[in-house]
Protein backbone atom coordinates (compact mmCIF):
# COMPACT_ATOMS: atom_id res chain seq x y z
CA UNK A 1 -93.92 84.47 -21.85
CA UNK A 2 -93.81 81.11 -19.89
CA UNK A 3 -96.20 80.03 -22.25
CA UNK A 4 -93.37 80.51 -25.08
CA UNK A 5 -90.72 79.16 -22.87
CA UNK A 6 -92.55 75.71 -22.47
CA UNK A 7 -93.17 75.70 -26.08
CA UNK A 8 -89.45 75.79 -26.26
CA UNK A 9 -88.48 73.30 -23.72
CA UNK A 10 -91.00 70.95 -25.27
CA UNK A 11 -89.57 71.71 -28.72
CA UNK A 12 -86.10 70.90 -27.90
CA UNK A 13 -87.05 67.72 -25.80
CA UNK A 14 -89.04 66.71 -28.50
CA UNK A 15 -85.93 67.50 -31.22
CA UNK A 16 -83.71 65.69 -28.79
CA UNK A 17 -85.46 62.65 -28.57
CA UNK A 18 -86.06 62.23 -32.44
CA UNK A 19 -82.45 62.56 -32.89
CA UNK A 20 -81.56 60.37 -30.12
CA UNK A 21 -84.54 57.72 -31.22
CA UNK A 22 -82.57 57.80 -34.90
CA UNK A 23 -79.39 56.68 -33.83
CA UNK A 24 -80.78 53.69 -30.86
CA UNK A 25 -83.31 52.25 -33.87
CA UNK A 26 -79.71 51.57 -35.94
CA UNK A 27 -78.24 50.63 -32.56
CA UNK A 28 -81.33 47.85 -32.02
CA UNK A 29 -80.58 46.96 -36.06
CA UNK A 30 -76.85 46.18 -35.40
CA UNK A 31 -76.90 44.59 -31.74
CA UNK A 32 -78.99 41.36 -32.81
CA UNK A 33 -76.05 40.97 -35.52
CA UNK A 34 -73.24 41.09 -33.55
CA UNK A 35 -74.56 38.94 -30.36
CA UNK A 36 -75.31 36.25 -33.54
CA UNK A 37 -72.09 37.04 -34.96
CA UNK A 38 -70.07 36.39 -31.56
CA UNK A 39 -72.61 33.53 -30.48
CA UNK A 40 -72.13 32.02 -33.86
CA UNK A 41 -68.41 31.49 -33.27
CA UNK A 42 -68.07 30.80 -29.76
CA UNK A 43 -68.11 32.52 -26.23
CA UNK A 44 -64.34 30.14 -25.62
CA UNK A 45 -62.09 32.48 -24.17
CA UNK A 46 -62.29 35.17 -21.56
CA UNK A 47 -61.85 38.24 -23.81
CA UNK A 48 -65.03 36.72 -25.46
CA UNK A 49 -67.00 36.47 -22.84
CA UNK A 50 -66.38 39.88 -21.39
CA UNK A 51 -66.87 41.29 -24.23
CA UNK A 52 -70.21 39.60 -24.73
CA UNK A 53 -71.18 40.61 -21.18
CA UNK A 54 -70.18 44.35 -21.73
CA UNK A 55 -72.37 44.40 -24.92
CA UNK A 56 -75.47 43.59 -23.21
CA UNK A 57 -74.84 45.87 -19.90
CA UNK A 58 -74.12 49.25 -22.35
CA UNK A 59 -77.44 48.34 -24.64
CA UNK A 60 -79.27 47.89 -21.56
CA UNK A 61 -78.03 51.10 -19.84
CA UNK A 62 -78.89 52.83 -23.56
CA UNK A 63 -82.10 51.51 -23.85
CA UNK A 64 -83.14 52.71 -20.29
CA UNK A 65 -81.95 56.32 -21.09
CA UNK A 66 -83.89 56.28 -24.16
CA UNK A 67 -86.90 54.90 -22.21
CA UNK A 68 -86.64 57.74 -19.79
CA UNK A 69 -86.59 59.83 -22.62
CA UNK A 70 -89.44 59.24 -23.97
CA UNK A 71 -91.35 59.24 -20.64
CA UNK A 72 -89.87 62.35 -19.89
CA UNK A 73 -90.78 64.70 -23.76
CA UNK A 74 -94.26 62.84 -23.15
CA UNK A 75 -94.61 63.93 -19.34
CA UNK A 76 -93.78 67.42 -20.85
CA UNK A 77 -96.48 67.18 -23.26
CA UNK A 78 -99.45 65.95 -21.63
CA UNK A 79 -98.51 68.18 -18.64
CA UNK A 80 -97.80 71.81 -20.88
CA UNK A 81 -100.69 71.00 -23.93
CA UNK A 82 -103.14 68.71 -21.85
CA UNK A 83 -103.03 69.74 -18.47
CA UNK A 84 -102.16 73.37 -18.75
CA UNK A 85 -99.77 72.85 -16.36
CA UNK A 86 -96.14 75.42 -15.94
CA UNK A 87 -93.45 73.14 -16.66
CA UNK A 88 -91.35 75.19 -14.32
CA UNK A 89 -92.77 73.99 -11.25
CA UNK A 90 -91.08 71.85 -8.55
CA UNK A 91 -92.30 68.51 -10.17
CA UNK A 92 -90.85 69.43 -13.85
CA UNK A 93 -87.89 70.24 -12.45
CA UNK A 94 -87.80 66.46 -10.67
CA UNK A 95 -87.92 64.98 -14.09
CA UNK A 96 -85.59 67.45 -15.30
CA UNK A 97 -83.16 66.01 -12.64
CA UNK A 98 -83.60 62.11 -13.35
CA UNK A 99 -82.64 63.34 -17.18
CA UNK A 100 -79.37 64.85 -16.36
CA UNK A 101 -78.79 61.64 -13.71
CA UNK A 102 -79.59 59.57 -16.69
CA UNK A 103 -76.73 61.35 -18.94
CA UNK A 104 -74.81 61.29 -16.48
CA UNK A 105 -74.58 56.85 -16.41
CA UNK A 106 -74.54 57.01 -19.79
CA UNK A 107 -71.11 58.27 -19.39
CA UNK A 108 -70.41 54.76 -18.61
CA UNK A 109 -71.03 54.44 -22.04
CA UNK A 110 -68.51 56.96 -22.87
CA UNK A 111 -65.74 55.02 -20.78
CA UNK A 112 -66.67 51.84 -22.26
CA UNK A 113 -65.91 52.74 -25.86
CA UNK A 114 -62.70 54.55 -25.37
CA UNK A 115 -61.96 51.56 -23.43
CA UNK A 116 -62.61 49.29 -26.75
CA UNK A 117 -60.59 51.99 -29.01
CA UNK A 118 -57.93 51.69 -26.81
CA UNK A 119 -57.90 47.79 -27.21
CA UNK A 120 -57.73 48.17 -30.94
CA UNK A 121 -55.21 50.11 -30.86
CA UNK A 122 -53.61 48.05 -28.65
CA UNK A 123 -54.20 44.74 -31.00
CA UNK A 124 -52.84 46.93 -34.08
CA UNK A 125 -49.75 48.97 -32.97
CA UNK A 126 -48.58 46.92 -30.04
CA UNK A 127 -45.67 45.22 -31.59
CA UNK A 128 -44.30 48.87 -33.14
CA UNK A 129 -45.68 51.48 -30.54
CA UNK A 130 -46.03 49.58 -27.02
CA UNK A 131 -44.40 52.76 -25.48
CA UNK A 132 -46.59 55.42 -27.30
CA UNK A 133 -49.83 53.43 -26.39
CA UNK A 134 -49.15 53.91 -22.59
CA UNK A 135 -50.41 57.83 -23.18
CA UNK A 136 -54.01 56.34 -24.45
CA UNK A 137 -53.93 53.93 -21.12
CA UNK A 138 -52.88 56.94 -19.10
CA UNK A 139 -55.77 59.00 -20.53
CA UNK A 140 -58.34 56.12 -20.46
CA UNK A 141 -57.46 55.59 -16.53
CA UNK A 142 -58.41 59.63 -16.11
CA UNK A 143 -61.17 59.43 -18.05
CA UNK A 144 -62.60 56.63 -15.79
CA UNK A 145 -62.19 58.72 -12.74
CA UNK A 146 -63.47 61.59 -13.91
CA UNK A 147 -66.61 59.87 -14.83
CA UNK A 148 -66.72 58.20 -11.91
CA UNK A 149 -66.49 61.92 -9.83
CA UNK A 150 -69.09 63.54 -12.61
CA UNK A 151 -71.87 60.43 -11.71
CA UNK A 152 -70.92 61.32 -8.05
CA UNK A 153 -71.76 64.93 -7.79
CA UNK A 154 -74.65 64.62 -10.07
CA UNK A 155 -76.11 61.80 -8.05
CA UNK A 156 -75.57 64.16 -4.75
CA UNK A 157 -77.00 67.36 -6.34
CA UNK A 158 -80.38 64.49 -7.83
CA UNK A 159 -80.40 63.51 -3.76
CA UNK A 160 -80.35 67.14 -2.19
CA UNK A 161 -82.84 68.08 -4.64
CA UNK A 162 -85.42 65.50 -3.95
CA UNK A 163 -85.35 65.27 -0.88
CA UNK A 164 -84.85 69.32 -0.05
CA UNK A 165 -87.11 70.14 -2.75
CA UNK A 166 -84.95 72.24 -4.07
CA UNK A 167 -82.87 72.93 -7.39
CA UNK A 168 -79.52 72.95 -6.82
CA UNK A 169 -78.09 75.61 -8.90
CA UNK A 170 -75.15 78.56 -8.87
CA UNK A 171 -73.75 76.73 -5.63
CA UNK A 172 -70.00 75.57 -5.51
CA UNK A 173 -71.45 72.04 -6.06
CA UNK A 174 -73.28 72.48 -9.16
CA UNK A 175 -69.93 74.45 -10.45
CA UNK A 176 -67.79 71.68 -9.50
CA UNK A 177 -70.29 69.41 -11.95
CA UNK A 178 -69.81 71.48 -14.57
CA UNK A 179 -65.79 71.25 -14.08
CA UNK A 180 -66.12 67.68 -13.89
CA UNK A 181 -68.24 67.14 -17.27
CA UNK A 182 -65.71 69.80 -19.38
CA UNK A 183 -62.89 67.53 -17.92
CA UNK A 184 -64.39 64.20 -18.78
CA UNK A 185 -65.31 65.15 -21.96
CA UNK A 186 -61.95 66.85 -22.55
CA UNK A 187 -60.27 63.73 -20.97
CA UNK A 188 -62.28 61.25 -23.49
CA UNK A 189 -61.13 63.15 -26.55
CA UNK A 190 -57.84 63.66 -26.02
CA UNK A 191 -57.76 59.71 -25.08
CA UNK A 192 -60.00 58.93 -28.84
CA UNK A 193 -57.04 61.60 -30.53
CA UNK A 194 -54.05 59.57 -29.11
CA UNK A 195 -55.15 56.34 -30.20
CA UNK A 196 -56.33 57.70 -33.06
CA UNK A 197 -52.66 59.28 -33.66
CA UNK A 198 -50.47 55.82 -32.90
CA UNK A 199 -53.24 53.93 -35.91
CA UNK A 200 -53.07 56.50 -38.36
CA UNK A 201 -49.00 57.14 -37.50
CA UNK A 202 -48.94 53.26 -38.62
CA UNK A 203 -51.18 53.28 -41.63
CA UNK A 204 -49.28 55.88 -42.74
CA UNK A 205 -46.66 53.62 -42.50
CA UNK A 206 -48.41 51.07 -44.52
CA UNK A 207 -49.65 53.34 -46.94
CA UNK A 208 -48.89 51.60 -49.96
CA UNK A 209 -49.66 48.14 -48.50
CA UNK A 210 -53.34 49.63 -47.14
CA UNK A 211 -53.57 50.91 -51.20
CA UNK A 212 -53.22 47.82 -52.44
CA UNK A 213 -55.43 46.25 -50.48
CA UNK A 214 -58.13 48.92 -50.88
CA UNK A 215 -57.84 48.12 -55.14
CA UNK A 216 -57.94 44.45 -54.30
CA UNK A 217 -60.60 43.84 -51.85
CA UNK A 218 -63.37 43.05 -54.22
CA UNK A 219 -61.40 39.98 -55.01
CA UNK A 220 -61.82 38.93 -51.15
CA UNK A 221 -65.20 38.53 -49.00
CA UNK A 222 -65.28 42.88 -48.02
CA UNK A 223 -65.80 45.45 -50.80
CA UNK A 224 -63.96 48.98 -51.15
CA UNK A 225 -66.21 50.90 -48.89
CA UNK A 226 -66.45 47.96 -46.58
CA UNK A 227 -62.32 47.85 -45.93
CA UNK A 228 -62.59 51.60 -46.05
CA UNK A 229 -65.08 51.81 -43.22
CA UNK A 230 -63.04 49.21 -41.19
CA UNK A 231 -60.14 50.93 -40.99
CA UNK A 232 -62.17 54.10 -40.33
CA UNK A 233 -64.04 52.23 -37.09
CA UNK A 234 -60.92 50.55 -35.97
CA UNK A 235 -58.50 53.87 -35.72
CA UNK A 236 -61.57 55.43 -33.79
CA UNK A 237 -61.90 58.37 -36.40
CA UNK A 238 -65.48 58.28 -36.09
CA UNK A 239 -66.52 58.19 -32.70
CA UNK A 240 -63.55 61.09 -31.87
CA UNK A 241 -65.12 62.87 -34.38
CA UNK A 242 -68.42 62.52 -32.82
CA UNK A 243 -66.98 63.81 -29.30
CA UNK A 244 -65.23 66.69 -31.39
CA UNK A 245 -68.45 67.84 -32.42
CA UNK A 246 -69.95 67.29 -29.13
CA UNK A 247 -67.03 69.28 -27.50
CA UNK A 248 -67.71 72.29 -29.98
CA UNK A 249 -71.55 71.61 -29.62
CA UNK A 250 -71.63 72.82 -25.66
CA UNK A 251 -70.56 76.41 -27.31
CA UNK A 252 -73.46 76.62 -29.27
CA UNK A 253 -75.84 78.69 -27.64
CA UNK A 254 -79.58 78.74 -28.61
CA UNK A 255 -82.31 80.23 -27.35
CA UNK A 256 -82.95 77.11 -25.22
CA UNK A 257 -79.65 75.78 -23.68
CA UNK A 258 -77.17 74.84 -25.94
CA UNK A 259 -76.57 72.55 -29.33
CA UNK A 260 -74.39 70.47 -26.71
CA UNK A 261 -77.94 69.72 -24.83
CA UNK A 262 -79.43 68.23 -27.53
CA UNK A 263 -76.27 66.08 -28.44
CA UNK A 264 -75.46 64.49 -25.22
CA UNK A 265 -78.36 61.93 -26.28
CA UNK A 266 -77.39 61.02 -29.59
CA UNK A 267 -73.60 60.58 -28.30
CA UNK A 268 -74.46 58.61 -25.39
CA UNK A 269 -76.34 56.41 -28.10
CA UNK A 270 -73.44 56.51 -30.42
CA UNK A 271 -71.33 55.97 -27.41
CA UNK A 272 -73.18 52.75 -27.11
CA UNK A 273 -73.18 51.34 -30.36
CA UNK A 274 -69.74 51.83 -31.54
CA UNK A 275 -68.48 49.00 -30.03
CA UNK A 276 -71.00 46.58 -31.46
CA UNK A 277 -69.96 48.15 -35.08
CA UNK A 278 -66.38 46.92 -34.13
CA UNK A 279 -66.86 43.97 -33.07
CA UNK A 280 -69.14 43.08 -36.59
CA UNK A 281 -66.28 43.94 -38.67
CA UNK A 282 -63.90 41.97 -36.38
CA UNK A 283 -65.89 38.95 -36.17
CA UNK A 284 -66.74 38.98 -39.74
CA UNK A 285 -62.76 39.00 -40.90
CA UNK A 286 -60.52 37.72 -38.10
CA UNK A 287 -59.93 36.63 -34.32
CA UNK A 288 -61.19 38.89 -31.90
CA UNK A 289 -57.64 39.26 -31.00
CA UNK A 290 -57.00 40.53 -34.16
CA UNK A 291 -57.85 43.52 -36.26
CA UNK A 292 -59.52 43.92 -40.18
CA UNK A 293 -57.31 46.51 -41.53
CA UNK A 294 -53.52 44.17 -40.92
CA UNK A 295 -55.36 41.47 -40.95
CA UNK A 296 -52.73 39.34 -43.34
CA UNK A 297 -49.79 37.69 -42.34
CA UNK A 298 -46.54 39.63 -41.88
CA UNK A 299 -44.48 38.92 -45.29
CA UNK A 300 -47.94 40.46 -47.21
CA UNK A 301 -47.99 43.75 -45.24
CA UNK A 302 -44.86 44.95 -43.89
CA UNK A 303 -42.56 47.22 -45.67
CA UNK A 304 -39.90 45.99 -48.15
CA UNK A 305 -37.03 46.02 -46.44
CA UNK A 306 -38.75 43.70 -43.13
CA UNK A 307 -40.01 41.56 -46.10
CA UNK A 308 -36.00 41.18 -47.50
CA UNK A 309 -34.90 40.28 -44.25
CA UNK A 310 -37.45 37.97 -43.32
CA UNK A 311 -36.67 36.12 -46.76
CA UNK A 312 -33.12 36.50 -45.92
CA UNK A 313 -33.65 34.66 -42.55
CA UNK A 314 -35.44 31.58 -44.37
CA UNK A 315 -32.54 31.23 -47.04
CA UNK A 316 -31.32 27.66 -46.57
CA UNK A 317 -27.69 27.25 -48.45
CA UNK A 318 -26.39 23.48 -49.50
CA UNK A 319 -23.37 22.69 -51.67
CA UNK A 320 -22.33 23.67 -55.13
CA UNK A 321 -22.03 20.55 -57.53
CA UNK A 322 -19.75 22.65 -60.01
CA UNK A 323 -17.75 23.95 -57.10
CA UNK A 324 -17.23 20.00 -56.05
CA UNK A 325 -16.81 18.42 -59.58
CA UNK A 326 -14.33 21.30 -60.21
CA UNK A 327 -12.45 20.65 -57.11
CA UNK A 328 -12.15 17.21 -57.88
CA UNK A 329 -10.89 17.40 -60.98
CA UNK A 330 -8.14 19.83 -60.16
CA UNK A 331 -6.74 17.27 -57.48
CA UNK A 332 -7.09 14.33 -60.77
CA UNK A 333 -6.44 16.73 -63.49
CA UNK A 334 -3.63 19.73 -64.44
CA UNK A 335 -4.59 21.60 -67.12
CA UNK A 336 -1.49 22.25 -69.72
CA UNK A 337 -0.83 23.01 -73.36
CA UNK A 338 0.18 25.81 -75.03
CA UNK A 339 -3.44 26.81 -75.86
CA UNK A 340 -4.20 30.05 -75.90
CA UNK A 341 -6.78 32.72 -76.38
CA UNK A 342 -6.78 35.76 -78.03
CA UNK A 343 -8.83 38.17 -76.35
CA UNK A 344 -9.40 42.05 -77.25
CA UNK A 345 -8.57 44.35 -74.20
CA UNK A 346 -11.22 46.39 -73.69
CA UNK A 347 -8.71 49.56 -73.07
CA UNK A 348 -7.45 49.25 -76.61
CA UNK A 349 -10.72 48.39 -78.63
CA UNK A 350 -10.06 49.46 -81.81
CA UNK A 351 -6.68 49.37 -82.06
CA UNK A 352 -6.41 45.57 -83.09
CA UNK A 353 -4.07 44.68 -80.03
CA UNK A 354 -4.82 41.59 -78.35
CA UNK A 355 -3.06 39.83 -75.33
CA UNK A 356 -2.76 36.23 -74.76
CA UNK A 357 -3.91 34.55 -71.79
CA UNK A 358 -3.17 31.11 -70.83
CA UNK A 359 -5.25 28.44 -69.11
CA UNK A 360 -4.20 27.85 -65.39
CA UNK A 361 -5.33 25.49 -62.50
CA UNK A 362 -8.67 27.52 -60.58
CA UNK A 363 -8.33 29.05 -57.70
CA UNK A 364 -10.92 29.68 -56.02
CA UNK A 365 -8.90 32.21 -53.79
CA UNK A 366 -6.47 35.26 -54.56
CA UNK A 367 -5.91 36.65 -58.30
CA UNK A 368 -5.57 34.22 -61.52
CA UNK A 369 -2.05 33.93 -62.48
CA UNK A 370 -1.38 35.69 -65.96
């Protein structure tokens, strides 16, 4: 039976780390590109260099939990297929401790990112929704504490075990942990679903204008699926559907923990990475302090009716000539004669009555005199 159980904990650790291993070798592809991308145009500015500086400190912090990974499934399987040795024993459950620790940082990770979808939609909605978007701040803030309580306790209950040798399970601390994780991960998704609300609230706003662009862009530097997949990364529908299906995931039993256990890698990866996939598009189209998807000026994408009046506020009137020459020549000139003109009144067409009408100085205010 314990036999069967290792099996299984090796299986899953094993699963895990493939899965996890997937998503940092695309995470390794895309963070060369974007430090070239943001080194090609310059580090000027302090939002530049931050963000620079944040890049490198959340590949870094992924790359050591996928390092620790990877010692970890192979610590499992030398010790449970070469060594013969139970991997329920006090030293397996060490290792098992530093793996949770290590999920646990990566939830820096987690803050990091909402922090960035946040900023977009910030840059893209804060001339329209600057009220709405305090409810994503709001979140963001309670997302960062709760994080920063979940890497407490699970840095206390890594401590107590180590140096008690023993597992801390069932205990009020362990169940405060597990309060703390539902609540952070509760607290980053509702934070990914507001921001996610306020862009797609003004895309939808923009619908025909986003359209339009979306037929035209092979006539500018992006393609289709490339202006497609920018607006997608910018509103954050893909990394809060990620932490949707992470959410649901913890549900999942299996015969070995949960679907949720094998997910927290990946996401923490994912977590990682999105922001480098952001700032690509960004630096590839426009200012970091501006975004891909509204990218053009203001008479190309706003409605019709903001277009009309910001025409109407450039409309520059001068003087009539005709009004002038007209004006002159009434003070030189009276018009006279008995001329007249027969013209058909429209109420009697048909009836071959006509009513003269006789020429008379302009006036260019009140009724003509008949």
């Amino acid at each position: 039976m314990t036999a069967n159980r290792d099996g299984l904990d090796v299986l899953y650790y094993t699963i895990r780390l493939i899965c996890q291993t997937l998503v940092y070798g695309m995470y390794t592809i895309l963070m060369p590109l974007c430090c070239y991308a943001m080194l090609k145009r310059g580090l000027q500015g302090t939002t530049r260099r931050l963000l620079f500086c944040m890049l490198i400190f959340m590949f870094s912090l992924s790359t050591a939990h996928w390092v620790l990974s990877v010692y970890h499934d192979l610590d499992l399987i030398t010790s449970g297929f070469v060594n013969r040795i139970p991997l329920d024993n006090d030293a397996a459950s060490y290792r098992r401790q530093q793996c949770m620790l290590m999920n646990a940082l990566a939830l820096i990770n987690c803050v990091l990112t909402d922090g960035v979808v946040v900023w977009r939609a910030w840059i893209l909605c804060k001339q329209e929704y600057r009220k709405a978007l305090m409810v994503p701040i709001v979140l963001l803030s309670c997302t960062a504490l709760s994080a920063v309580v979940t890497i407490g306790i699970r840095i206390s209950i890594t401590v107590i075990s180590v140096s008690q040798h023993v597992v801390v399970t069932g205990n009020a601390l362990a169940r405060s942990l597990d309060y703390a994780q539902v609540l952070c991960l509760a607290l980053t998704l509702l934070t990914n679903l507001s921001s996610t609300s306020i862009i797609g609230v003004k895309a939808w706003r923009y619908r025909r204008w986003i359209t339009t662009e979306v037929v035209q862009s092979r006539k500018r530097n992006m393609t289709r699926g490339e202006r497609v997949v920018a607006l997608l990364v910018e509103a954050g529908v893909l990394y809060t559907l990620s932490t949707l299906f992470f959410l649901v995931a913890v549900w999942i039993r299996l015969p070995f923990g949960t679907l949720g256990d094998i997910y927290v890698p990946v996401n923490a990866q994912f977590a990682g990475m999105y922001p480098t996939i952001v700032l690509l598009f960004v630096n590839r189209r426009s200012a970091i302090s501006e975004t891909v998807v509204f990218s053009l000026q203001v008479k190309t994408d706003a409605p019709d009716h903001e277009r009309n009046s910001i025409r109407l506020e450039t409309i520059e009137f001068r003087s009539n000539p005709l009004l002038d020459t007209l004006a002159m020549n009434e003070s030189e000139t009276e018009i006279t004669g008995d001329e007249s003109l027969r013209l058909q009144d429209p109420l009697n067409e048909g009836t071959g009555r006509f009513d003269k009408v006789r020429y008379e100085p302009l006036h260019l205010i009140g009724p003509v005199a008949k």
